[in-house]
Protein backbone atom coordinates (compact mmCIF):
# COMPACT_ATOMS: atom_id res chain seq x y z
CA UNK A 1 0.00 0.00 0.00
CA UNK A 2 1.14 3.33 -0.66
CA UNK A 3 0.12 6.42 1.28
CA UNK A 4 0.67 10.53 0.27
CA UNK A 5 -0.23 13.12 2.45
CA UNK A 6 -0.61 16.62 1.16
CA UNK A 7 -1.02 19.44 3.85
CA UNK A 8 -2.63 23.33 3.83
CA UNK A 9 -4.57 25.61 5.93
CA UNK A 10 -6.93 28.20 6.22
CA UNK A 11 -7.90 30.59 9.38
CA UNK A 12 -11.33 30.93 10.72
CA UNK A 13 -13.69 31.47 13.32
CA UNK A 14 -15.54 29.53 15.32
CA UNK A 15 -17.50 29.02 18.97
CA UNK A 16 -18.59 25.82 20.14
CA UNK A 17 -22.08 25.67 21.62
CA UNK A 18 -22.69 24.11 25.13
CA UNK A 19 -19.46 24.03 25.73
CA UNK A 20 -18.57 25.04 28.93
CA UNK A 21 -15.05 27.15 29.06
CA UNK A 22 -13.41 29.81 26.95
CA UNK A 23 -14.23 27.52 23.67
CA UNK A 24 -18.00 28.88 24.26
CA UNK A 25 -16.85 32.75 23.12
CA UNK A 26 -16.31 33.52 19.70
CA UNK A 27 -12.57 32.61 18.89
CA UNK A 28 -9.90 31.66 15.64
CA UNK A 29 -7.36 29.61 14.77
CA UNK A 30 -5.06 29.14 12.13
CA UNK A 31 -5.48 25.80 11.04
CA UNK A 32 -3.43 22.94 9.36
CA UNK A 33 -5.04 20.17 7.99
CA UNK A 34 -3.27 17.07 6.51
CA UNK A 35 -4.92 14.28 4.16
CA UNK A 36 -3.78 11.27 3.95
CA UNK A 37 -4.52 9.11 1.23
CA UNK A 38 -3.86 5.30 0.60
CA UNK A 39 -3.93 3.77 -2.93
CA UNK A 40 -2.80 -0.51 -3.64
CA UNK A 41 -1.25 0.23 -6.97
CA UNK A 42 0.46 2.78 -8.83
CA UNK A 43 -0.15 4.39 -12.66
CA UNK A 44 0.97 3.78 -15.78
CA UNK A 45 4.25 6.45 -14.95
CA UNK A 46 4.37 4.64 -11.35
CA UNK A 47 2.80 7.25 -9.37
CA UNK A 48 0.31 6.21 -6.14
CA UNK A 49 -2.04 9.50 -6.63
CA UNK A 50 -0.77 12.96 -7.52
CA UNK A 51 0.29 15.27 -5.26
CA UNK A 52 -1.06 17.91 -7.44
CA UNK A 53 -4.17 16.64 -7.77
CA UNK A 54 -4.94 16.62 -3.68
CA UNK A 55 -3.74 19.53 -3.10
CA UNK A 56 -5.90 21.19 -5.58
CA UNK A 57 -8.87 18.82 -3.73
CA UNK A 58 -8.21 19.93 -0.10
CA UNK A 59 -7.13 23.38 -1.20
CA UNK A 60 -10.67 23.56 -2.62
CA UNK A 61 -12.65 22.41 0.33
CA UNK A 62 -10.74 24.58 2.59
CA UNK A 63 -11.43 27.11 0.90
CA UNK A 64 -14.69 27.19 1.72
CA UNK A 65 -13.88 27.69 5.11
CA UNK A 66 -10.86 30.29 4.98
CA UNK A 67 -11.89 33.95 6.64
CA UNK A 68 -14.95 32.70 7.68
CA UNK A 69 -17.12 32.08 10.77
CA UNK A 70 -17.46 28.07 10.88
CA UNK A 71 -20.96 28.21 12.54
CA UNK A 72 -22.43 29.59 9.65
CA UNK A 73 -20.84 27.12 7.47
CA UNK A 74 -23.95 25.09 6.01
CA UNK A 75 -22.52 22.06 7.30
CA UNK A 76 -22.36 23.29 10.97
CA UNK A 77 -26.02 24.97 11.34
CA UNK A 78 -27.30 21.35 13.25
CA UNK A 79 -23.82 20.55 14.70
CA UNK A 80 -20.93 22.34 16.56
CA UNK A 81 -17.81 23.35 14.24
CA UNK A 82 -14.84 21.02 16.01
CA UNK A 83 -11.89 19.85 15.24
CA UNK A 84 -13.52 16.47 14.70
CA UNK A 85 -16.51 17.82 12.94
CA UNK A 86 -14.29 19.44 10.49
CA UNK A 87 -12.13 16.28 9.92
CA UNK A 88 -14.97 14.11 9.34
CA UNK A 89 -16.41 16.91 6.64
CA UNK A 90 -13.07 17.34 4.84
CA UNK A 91 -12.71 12.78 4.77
CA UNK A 92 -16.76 13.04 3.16
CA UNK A 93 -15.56 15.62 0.86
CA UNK A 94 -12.73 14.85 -0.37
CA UNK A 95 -13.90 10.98 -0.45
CA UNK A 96 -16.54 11.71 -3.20
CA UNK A 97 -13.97 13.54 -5.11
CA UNK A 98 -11.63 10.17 -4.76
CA UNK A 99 -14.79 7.81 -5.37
CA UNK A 100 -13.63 6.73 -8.93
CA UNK A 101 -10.36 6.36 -8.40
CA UNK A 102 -8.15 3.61 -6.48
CA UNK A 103 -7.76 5.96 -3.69
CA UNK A 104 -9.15 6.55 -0.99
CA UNK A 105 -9.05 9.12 2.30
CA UNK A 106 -7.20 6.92 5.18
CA UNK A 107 -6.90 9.68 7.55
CA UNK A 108 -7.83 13.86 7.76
CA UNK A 109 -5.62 15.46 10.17
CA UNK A 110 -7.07 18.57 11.77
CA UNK A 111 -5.00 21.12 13.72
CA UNK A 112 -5.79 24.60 16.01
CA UNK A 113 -2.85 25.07 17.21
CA UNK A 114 0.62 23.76 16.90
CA UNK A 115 -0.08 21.95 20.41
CA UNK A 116 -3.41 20.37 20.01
CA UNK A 117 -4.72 18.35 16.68
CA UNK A 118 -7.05 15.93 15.76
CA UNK A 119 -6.95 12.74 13.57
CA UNK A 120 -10.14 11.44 12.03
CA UNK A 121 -10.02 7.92 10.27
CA UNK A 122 -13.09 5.79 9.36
């Protein structure tokens, strides 16, 4: 099996509801996402899946995020904007894209900060 992982990032806004703590108040981050992809057999020119090609994928669903307030993200109107929210959204997203192909998502790695990510994996 082979895996690439392509990394970007986008800043945003967010507040999660019901939470109890300073997460409550409106709030940003800069965050880093990573995809990882796996793929059981390489192309005619003995590539896995182009690096290229998924970083113009997650580059395009982040941008729909970037400069934004999450809650109001259509996606987040019934559930809170987290770190694992967000990871599961980019995997669904960027899985449909893939859905054709050999590959497929094997992990979305969500950061806020430098100290404190998340790793979503189905």
């Amino acid at each position: 099996m082979y895996i690439s992982n392509v990394s970007d990032s986008f800043s945003a806004a967010h507040r999660l509801c019901g939470y109890e703590g300073a997460c409550q108040n409106l709030h940003g981050h800069n965050w880093k996402v990573r995809l990882e992809v796996s793929c059981q057999k390489l192309d005619k020119i003995g590539l896995a899946m182009d690096f290229g090609i998924l970083k113009r994928m997650l580059g395009s669903v982040l941008a729909e995020f970037d400069h934004s307030l999450l809650n109001d993200h259509p996606a987040f109107k019934a559930q809170n904007p987290s770190s694992e929210n967000l990871a599961r959204y980019i995997y669904e997203q960027i899985s449909a894209q893939l859905e054709d192909s050999d590959a497929k998502v094997a992990a979305v790695e969500v950061a806020e900060s430098e100290k404190s990510a998340l790793v979503y994996r189905p």
